[in-house]
Each structure stands twice: as structure tokens, then as C-alpha cells.
PDB file of N, CA and C in Angstrom:
ATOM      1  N   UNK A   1      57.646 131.311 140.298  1.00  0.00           N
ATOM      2  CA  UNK A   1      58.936 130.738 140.611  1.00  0.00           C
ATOM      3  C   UNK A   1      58.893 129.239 140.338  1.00  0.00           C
ATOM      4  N   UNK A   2      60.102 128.572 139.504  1.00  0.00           N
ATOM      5  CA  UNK A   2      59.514 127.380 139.527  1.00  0.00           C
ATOM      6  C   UNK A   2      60.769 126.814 140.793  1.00  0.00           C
ATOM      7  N   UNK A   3      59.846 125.241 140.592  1.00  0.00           N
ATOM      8  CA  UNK A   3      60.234 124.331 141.806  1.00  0.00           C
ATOM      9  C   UNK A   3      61.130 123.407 141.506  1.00  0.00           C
ATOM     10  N   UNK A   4      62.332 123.373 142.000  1.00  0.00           N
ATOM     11  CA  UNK A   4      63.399 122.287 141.585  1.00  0.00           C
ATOM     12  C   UNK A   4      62.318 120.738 141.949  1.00  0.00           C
ATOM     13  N   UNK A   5      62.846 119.614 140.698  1.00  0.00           N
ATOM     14  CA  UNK A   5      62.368 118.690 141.389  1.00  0.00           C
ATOM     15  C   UNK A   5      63.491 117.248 141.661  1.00  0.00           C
ATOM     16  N   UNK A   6      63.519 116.487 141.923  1.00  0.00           N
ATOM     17  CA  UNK A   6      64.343 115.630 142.208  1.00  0.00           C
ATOM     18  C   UNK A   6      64.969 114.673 141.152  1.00  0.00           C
ATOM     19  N   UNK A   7      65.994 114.422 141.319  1.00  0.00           N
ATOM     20  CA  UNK A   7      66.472 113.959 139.458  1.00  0.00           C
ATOM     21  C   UNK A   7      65.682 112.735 139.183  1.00  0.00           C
ATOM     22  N   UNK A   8      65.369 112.588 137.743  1.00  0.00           N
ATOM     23  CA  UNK A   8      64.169 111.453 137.225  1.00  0.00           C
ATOM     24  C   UNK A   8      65.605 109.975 137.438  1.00  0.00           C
ATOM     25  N   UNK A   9      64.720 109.559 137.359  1.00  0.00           N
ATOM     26  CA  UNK A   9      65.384 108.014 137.569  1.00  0.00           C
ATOM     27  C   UNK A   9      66.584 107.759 136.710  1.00  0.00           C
ATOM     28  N   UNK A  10      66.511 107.980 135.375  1.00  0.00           N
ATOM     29  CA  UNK A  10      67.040 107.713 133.815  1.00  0.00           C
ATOM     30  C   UNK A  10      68.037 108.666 134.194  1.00  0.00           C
ATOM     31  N   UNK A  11      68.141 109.689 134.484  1.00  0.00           N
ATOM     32  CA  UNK A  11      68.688 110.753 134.701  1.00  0.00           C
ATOM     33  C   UNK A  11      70.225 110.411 135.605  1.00  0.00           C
ATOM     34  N   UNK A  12      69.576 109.999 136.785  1.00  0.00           N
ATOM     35  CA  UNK A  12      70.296 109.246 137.848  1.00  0.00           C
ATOM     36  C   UNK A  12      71.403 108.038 137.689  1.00  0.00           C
ATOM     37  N   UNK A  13      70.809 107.649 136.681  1.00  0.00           N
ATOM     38  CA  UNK A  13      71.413 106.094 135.859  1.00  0.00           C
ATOM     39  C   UNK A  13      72.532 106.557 135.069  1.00  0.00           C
ATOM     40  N   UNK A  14      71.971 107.413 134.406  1.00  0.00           N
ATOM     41  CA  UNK A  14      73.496 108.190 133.646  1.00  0.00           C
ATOM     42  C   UNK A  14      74.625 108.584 134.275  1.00  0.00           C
ATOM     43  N   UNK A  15      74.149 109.561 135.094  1.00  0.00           N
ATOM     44  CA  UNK A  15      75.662 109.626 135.962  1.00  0.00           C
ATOM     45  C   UNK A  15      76.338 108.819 136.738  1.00  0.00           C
ATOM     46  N   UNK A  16      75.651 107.828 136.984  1.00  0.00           N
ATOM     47  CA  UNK A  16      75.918 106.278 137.713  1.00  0.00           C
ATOM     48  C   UNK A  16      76.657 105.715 136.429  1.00  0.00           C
ATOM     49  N   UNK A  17      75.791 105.325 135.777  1.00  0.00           N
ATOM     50  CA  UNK A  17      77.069 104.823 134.627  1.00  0.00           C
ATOM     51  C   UNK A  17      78.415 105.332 134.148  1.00  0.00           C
ATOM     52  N   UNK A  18      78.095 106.772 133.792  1.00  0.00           N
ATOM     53  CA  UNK A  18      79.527 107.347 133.450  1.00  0.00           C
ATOM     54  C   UNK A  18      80.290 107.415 134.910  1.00  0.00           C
ATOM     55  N   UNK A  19      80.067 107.555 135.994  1.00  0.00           N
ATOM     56  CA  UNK A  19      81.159 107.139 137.217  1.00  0.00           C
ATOM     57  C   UNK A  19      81.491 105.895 136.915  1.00  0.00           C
ATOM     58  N   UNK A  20      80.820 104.959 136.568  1.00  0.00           N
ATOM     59  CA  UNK A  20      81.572 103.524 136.897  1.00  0.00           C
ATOM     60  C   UNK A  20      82.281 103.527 135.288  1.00  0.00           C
ATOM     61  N   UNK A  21      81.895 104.080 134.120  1.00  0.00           N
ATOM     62  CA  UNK A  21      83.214 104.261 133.061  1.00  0.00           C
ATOM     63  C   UNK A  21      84.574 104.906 133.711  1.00  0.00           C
ATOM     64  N   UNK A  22      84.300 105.843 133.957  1.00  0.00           N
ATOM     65  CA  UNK A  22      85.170 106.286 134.078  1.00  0.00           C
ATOM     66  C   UNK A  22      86.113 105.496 136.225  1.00  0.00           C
ATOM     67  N   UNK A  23      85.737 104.958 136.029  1.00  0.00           N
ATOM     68  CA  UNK A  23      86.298 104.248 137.479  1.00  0.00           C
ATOM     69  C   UNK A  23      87.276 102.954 136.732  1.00  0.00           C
ATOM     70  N   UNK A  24      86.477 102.300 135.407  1.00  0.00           N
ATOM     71  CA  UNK A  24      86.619 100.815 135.154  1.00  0.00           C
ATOM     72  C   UNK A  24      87.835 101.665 134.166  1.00  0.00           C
ATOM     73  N   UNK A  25      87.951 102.781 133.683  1.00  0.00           N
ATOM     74  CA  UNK A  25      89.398 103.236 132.728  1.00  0.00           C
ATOM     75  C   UNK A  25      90.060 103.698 133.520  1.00  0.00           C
ATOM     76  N   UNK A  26      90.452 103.793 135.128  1.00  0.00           N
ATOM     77  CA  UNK A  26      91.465 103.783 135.763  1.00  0.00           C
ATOM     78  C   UNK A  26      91.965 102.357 136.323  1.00  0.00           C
ATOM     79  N   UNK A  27      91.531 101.495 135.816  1.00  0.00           N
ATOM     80  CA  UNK A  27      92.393 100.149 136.186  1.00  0.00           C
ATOM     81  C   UNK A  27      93.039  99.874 135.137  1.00  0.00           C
ATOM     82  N   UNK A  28      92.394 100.318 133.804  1.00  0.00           N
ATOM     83  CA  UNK A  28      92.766  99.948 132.633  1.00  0.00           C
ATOM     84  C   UNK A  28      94.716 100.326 132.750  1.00  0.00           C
ATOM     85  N   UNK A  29      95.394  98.770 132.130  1.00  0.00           N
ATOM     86  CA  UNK A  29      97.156  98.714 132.296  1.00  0.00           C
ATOM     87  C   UNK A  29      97.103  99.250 130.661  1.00  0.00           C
ATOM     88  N   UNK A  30      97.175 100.809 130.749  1.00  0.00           N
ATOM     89  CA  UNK A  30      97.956 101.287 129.525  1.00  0.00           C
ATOM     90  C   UNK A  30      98.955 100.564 128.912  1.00  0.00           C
ATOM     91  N   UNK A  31      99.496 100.760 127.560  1.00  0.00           N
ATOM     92  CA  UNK A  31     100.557  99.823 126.953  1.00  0.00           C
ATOM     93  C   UNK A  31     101.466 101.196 126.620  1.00  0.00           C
ATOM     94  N   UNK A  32     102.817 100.442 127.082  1.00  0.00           N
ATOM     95  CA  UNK A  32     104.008 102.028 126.677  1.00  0.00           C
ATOM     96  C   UNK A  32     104.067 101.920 125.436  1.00  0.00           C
ATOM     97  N   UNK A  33     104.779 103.288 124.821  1.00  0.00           N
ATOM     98  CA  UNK A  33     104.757 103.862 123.528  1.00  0.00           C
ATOM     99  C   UNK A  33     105.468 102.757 122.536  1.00  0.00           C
ATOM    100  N   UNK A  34     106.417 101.579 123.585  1.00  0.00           N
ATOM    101  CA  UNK A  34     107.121 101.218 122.437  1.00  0.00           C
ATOM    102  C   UNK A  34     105.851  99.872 122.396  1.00  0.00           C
ATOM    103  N   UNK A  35     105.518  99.574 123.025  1.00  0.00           N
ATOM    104  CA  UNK A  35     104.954  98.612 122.897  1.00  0.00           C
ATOM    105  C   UNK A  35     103.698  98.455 121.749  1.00  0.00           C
ATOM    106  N   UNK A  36     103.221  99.648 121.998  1.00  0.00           N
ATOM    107  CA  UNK A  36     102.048 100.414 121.074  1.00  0.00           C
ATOM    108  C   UNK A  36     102.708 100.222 119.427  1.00  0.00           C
ATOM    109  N   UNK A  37     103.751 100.871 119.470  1.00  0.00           N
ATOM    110  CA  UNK A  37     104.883 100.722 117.832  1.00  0.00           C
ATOM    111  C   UNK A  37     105.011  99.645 117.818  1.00  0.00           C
ATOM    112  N   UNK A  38     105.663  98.543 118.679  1.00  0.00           N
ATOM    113  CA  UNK A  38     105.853  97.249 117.726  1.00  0.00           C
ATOM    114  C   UNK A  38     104.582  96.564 117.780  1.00  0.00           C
ATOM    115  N   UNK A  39     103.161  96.536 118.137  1.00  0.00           N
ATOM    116  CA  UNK A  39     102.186  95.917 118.033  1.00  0.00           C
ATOM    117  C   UNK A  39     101.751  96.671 116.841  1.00  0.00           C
ATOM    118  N   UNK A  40     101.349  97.882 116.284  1.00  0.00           N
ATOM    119  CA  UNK A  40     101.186  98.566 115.317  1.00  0.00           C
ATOM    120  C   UNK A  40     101.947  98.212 114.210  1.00  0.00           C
ATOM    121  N   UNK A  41     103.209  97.939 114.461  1.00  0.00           N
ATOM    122  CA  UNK A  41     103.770  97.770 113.210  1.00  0.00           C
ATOM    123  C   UNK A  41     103.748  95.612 112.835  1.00  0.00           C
ATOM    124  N   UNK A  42     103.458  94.923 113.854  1.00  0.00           N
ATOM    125  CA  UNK A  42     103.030  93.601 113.552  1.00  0.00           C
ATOM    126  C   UNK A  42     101.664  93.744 113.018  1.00  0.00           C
ATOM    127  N   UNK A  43     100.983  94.458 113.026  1.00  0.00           N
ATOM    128  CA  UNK A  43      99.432  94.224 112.579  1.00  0.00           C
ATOM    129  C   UNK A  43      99.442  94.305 111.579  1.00  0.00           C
ATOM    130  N   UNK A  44     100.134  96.007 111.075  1.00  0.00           N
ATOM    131  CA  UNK A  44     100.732  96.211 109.479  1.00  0.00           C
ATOM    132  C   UNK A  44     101.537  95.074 108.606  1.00  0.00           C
ATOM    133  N   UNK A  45     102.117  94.669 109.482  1.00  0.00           N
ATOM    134  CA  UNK A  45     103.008  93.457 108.332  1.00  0.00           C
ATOM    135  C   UNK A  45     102.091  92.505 108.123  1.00  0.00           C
ATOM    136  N   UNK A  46     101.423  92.161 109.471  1.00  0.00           N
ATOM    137  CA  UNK A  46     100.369  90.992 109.151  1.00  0.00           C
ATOM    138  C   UNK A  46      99.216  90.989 108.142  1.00  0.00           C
ATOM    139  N   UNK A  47      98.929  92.260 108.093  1.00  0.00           N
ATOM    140  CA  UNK A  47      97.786  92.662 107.014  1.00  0.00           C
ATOM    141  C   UNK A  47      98.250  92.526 105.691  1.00  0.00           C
ATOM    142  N   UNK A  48      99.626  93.158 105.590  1.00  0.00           N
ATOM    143  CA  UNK A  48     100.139  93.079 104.087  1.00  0.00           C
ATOM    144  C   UNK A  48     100.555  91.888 103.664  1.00  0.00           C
ATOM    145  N   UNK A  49     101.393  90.863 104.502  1.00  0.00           N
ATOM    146  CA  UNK A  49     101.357  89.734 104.294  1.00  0.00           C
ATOM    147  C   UNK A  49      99.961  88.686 103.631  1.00  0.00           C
ATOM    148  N   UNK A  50      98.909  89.302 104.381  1.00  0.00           N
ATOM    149  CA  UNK A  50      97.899  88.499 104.436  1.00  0.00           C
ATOM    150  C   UNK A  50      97.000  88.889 103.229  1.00  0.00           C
ATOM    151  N   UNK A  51      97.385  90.346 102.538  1.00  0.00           N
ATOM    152  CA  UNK A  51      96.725  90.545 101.438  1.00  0.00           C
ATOM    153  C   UNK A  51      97.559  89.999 100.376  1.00  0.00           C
ATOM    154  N   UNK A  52      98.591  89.917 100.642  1.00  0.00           N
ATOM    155  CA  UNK A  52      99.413  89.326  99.200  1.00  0.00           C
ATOM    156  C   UNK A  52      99.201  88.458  99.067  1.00  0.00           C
ATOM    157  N   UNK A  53      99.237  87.524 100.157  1.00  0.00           N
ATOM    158  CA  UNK A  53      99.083  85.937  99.890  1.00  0.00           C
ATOM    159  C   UNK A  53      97.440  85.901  99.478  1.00  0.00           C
ATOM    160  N   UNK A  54      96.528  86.322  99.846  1.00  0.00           N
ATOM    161  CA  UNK A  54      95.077  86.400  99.031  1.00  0.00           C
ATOM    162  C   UNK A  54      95.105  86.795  97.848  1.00  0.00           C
ATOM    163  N   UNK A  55      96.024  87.724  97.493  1.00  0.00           N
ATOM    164  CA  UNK A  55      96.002  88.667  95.988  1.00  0.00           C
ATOM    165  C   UNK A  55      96.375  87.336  94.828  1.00  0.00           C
ATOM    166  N   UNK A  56      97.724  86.558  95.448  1.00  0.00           N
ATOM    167  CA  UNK A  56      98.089  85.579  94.965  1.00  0.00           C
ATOM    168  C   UNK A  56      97.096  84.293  94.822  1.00  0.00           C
ATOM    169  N   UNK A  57      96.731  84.020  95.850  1.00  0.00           N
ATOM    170  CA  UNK A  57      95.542  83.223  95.277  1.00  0.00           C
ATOM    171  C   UNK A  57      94.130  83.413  94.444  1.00  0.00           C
ATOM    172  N   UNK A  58      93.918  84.701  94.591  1.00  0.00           N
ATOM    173  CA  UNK A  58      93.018  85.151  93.694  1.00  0.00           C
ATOM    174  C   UNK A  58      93.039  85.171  92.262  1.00  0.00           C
ATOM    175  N   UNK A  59      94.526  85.794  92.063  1.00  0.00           N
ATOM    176  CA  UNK A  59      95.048  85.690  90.447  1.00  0.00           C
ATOM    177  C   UNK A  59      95.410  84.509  90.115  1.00  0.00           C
ATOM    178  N   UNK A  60      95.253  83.166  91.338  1.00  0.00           N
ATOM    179  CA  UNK A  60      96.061  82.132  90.199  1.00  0.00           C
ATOM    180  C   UNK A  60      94.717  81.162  90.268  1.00  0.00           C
ATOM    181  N   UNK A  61      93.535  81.184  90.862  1.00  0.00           N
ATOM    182  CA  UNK A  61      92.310  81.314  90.406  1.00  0.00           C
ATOM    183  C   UNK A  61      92.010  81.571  89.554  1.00  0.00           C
ATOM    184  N   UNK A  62      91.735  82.686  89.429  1.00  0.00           N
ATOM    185  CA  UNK A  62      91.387  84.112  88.009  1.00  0.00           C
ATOM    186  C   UNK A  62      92.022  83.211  86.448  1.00  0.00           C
ATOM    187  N   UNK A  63      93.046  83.045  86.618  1.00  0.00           N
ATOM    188  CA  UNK A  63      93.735  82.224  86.065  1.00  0.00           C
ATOM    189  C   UNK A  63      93.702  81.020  85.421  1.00  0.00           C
ATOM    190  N   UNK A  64      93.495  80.079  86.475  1.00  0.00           N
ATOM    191  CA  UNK A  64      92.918  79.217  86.419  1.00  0.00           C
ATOM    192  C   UNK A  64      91.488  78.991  85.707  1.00  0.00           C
ATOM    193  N   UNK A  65      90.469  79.505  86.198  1.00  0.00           N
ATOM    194  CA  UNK A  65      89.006  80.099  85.652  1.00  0.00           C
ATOM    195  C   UNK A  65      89.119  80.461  84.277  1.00  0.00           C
ATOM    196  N   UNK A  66      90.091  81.280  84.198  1.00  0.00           N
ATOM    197  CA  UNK A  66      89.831  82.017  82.708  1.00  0.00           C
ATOM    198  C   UNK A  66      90.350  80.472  81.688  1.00  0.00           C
ATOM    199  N   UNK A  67      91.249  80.150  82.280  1.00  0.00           N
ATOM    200  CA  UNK A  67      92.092  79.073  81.287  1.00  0.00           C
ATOM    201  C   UNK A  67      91.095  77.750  80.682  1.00  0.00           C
ATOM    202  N   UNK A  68      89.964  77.272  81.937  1.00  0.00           N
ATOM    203  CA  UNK A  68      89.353  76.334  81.919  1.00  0.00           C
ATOM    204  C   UNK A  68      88.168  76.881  80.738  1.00  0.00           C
ATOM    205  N   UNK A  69      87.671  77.976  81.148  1.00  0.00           N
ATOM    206  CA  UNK A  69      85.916  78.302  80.453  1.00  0.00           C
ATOM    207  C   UNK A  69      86.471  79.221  79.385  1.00  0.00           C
ATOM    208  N   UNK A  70      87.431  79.891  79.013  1.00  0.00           N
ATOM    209  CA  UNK A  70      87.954  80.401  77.641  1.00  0.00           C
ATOM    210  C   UNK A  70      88.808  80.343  76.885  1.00  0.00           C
ATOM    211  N   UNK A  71      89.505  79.249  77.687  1.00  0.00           N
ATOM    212  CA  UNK A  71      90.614  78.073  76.800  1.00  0.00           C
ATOM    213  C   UNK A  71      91.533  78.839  75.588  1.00  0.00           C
ATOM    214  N   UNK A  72      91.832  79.985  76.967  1.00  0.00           N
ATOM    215  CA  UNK A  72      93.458  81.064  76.237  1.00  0.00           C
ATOM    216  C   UNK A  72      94.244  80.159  76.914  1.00  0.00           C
TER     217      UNK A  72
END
């Protein structure tokens, strides 16, 4: 028959930790659905904004570069 033995230390720590996860995501202030959409959709504009204006400086670089060292 074997012998239960008492939980190992490491063991103990785990479920101690996941209680206090799961304790520290019930304070957590959810964000409502609309709020979630217009922050989602500012990130999106901000990203696309922020790649164009890089795209644009890249090509007028590129541009630039090519014009100086192959003098088209």
C-alpha cells in the first residue's frame, strides 16, 4: 500500500501562486466593449498612419540615395 506524503514545497508554491493570479484578475477594471473598439480602432489608424509616413520617408531616401551614387 503506498503512503500519501505531504505536498513538496515547489508543489505548494504553485497553488499559492495561481490563487494569488487568479485573486490579482478579480480587481482587474475590465474595459467595456465600446471602449475596447475605439481603442482598437486608434491603434489601427495609428499604425497605418505611422507606416505611411515611414514608407514615405523611406522612398524619398531611396531616392535620394539612388540620385546621389547613380546619378539617374
Amino acid at each position: 500500500m503506498r503512503q500519501r506524503t505531504a505536498p513538496t514545497r515547489r508543489s505548494r508554491f504553485r497553488f499559492r501562486f495561481i490563487g494569488e493570479i487568479i485573486g490579482e484578475l478579480r480587481k482587474v477594471v475590465w474595459l467595456s466593449r465600446r471602449e475596447i473598439i475605439y481603442l482598437s480602432t486608434l491603434v489601427l489608424v495609428v499604425s497605418v498612419a505611422a507606416g505611411v509616413i515611414l514608407g514615405a520617408v523611406d522612398y524619398g531616401f531611396s531616392a535620394l540615395i539612388e540620385g546621389i551614387f547613380l546619378g539617374s
